[in-house]
N, C-alpha and C. Protein backbone atom coordinates (compact mmCIF):
# COMPACT_ATOMS: atom_id res chain seq x y z
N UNK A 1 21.37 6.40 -4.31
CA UNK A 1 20.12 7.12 -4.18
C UNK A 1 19.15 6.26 -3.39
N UNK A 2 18.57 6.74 -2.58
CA UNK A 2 17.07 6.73 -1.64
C UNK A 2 15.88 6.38 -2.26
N UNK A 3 15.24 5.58 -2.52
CA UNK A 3 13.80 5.98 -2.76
C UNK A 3 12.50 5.82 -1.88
N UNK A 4 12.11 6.66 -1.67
CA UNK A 4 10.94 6.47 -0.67
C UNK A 4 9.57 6.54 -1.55
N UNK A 5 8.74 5.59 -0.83
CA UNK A 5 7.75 5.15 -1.41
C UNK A 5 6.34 5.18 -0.66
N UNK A 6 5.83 6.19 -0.63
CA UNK A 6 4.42 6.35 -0.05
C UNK A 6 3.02 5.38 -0.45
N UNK A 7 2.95 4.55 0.67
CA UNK A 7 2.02 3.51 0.75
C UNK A 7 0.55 4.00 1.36
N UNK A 8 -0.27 3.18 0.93
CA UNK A 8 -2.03 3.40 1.20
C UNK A 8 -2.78 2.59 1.31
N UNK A 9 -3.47 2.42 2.46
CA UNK A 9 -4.48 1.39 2.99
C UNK A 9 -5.67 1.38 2.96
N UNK A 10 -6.61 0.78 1.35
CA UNK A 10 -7.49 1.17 0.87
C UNK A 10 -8.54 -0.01 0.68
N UNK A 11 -9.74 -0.25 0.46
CA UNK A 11 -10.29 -0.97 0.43
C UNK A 11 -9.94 -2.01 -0.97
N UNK A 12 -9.84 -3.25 -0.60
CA UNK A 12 -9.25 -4.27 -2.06
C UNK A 12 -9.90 -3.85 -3.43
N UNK A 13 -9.25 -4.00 -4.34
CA UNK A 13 -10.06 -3.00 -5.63
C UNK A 13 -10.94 -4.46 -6.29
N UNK A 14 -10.93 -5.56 -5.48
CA UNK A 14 -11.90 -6.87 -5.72
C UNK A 14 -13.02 -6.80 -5.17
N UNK A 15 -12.88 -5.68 -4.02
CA UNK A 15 -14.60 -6.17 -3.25
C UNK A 15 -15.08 -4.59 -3.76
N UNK A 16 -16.54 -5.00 -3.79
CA UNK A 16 -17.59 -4.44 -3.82
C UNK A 16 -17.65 -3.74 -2.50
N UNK A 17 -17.84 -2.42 -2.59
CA UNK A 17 -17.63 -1.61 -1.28
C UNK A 17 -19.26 -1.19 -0.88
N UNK A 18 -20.16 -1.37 -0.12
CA UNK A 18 -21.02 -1.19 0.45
C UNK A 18 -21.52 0.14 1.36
N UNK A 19 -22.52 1.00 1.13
CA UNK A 19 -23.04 2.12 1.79
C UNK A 19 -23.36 2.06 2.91
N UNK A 20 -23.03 2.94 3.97
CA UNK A 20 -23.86 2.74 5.24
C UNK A 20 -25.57 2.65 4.98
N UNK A 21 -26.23 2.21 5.66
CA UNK A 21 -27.82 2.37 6.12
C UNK A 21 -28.35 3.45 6.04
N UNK A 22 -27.36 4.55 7.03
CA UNK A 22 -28.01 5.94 7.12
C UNK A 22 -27.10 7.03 5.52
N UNK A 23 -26.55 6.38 5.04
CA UNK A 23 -25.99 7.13 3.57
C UNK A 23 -24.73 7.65 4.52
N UNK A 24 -24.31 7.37 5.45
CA UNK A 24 -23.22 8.40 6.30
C UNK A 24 -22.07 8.05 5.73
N UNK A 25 -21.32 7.50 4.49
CA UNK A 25 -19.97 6.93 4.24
C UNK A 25 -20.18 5.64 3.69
N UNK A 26 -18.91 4.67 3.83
CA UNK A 26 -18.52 3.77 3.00
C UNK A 26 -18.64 2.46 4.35
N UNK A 27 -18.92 1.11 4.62
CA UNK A 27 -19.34 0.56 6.02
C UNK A 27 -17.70 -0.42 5.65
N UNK A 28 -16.64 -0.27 6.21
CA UNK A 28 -15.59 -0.70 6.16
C UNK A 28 -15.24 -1.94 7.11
N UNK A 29 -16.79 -2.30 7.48
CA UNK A 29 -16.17 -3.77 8.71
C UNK A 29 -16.38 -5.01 8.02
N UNK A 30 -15.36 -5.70 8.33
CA UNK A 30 -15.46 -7.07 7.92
C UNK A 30 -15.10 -6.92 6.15
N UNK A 31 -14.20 -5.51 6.06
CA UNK A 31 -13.62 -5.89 4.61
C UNK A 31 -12.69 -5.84 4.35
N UNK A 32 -12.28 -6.59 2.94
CA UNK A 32 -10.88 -7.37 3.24
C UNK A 32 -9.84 -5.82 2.79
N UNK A 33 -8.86 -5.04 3.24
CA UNK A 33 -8.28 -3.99 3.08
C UNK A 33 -6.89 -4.45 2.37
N UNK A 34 -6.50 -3.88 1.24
CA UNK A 34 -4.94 -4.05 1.04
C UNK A 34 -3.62 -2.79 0.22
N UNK A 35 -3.42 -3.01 -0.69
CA UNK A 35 -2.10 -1.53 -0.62
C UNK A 35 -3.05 -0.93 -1.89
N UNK A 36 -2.80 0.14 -2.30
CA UNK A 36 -3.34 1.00 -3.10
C UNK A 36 -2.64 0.06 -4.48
N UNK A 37 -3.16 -0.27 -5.57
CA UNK A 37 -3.01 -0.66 -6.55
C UNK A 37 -1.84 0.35 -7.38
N UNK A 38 -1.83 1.61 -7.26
CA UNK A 38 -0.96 2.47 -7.51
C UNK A 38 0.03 2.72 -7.10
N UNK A 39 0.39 2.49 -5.67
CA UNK A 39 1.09 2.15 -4.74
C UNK A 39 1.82 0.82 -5.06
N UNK A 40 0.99 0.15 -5.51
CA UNK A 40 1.83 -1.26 -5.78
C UNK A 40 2.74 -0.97 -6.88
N UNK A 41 2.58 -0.36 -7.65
CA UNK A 41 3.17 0.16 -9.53
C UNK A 41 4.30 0.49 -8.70
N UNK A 42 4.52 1.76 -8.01
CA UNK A 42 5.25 2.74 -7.52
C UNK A 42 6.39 1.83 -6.76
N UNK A 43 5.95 0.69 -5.67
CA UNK A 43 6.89 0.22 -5.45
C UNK A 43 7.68 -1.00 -6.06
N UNK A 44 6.57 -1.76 -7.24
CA UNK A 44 7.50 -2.26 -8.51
C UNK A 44 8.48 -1.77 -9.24
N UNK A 45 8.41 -0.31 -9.94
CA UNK A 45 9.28 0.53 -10.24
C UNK A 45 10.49 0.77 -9.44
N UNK A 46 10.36 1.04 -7.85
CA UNK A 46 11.75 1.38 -7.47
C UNK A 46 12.00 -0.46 -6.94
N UNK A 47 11.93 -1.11 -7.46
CA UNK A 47 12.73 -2.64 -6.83
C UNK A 47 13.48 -2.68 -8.57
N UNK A 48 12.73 -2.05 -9.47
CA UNK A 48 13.29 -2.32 -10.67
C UNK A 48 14.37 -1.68 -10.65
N UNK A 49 14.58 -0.30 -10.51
CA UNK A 49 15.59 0.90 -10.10
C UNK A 49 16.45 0.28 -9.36
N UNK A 50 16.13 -0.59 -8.50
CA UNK A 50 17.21 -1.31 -7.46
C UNK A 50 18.22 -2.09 -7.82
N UNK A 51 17.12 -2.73 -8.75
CA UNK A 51 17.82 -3.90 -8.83
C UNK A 51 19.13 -3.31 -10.59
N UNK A 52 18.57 -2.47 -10.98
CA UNK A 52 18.96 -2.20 -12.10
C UNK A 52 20.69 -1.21 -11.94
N UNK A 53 20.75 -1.08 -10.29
CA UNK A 53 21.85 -0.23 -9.32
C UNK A 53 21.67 0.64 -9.34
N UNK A 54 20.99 1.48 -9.83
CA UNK A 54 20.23 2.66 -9.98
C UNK A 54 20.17 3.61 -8.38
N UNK A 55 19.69 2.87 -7.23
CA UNK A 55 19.10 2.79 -6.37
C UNK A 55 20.00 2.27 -4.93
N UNK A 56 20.18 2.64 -4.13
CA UNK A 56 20.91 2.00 -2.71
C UNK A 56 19.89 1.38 -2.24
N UNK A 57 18.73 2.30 -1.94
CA UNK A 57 17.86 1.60 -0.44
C UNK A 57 16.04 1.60 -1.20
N UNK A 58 15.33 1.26 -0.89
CA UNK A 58 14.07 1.72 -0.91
C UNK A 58 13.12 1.85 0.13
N UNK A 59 12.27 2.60 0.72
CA UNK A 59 11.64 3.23 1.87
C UNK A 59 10.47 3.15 1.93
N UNK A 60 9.93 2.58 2.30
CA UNK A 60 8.16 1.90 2.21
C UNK A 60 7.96 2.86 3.16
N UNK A 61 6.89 3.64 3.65
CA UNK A 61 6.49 4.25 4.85
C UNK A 61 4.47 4.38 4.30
N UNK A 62 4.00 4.83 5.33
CA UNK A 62 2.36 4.47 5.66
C UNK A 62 1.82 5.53 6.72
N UNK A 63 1.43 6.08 6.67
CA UNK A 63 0.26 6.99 7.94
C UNK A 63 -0.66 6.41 8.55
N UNK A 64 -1.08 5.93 9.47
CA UNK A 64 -2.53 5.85 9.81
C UNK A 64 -2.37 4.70 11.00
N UNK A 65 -3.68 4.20 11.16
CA UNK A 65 -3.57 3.27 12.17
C UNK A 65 -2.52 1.93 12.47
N UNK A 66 -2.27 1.03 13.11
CA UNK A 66 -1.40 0.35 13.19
C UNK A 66 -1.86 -0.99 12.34
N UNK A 67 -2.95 -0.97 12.07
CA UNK A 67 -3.54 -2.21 10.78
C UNK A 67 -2.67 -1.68 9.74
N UNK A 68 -1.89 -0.35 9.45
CA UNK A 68 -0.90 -0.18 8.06
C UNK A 68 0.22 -1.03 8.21
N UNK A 69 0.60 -1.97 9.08
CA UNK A 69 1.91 -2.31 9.32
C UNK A 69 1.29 -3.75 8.03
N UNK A 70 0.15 -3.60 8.08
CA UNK A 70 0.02 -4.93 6.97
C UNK A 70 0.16 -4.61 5.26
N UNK A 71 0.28 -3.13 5.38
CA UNK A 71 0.52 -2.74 3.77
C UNK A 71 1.87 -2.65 3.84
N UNK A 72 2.68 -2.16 4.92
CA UNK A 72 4.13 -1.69 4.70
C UNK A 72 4.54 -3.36 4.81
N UNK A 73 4.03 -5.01 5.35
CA UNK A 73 4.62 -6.10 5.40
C UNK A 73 4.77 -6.38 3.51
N UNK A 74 3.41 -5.99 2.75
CA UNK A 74 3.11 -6.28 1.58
C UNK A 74 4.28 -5.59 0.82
N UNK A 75 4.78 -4.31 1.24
CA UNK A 75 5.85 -3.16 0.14
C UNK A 75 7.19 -4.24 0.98
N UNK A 76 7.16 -4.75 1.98
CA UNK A 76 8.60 -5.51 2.33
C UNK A 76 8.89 -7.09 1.49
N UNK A 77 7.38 -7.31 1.16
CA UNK A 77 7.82 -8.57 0.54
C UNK A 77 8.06 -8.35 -0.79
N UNK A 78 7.63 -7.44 -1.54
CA UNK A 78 8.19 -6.76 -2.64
C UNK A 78 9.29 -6.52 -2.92
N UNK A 79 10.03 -6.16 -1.68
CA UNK A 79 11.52 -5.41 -1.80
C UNK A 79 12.15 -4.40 -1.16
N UNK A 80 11.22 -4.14 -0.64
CA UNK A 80 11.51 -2.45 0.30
C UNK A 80 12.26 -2.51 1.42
N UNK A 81 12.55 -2.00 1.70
CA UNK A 81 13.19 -1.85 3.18
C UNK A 81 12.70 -1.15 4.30
């Protein structure tokens, strides 16, 4: 069995996230970004499945800009493939 594992590139759940000036959103520069904390569970679980033979492969994948290749490096050092 396959498991694929949907990853998310979210602001660190350590920093304090800051308002724009004009109230327009969330001001995302100069902060430190890393995998969804839930996301992290999800891909602990299938390395456990893996390792347990449960599991053939596991499938990290990500949407969005090319700064995600730093959440899908984080689901590879975990275990993913």
């Amino acid at each position: 069995m396959k498991i694929l594992v949907a990853t998310k590139r979210v602001i660190d759940h350590n920093v304090r996230p800051l308002v724009r000036a004009d109230g327009g959103g969330v001001d995302i520069r100069n902060v430190k970004m890393s995998m969804n904390p839930f996301d992290e569970v999800a891909v602990e679980a299938a390395v456990r499945l893996l390792e347990a033979g449960q599991a053939s492969e596991i499938i990290a994948v990500s949407i969005g800009p090319t700064k995600c290749a730093e959440t899908l490096r984080t689901a590879l050092a975990m275990g993913a493939s």
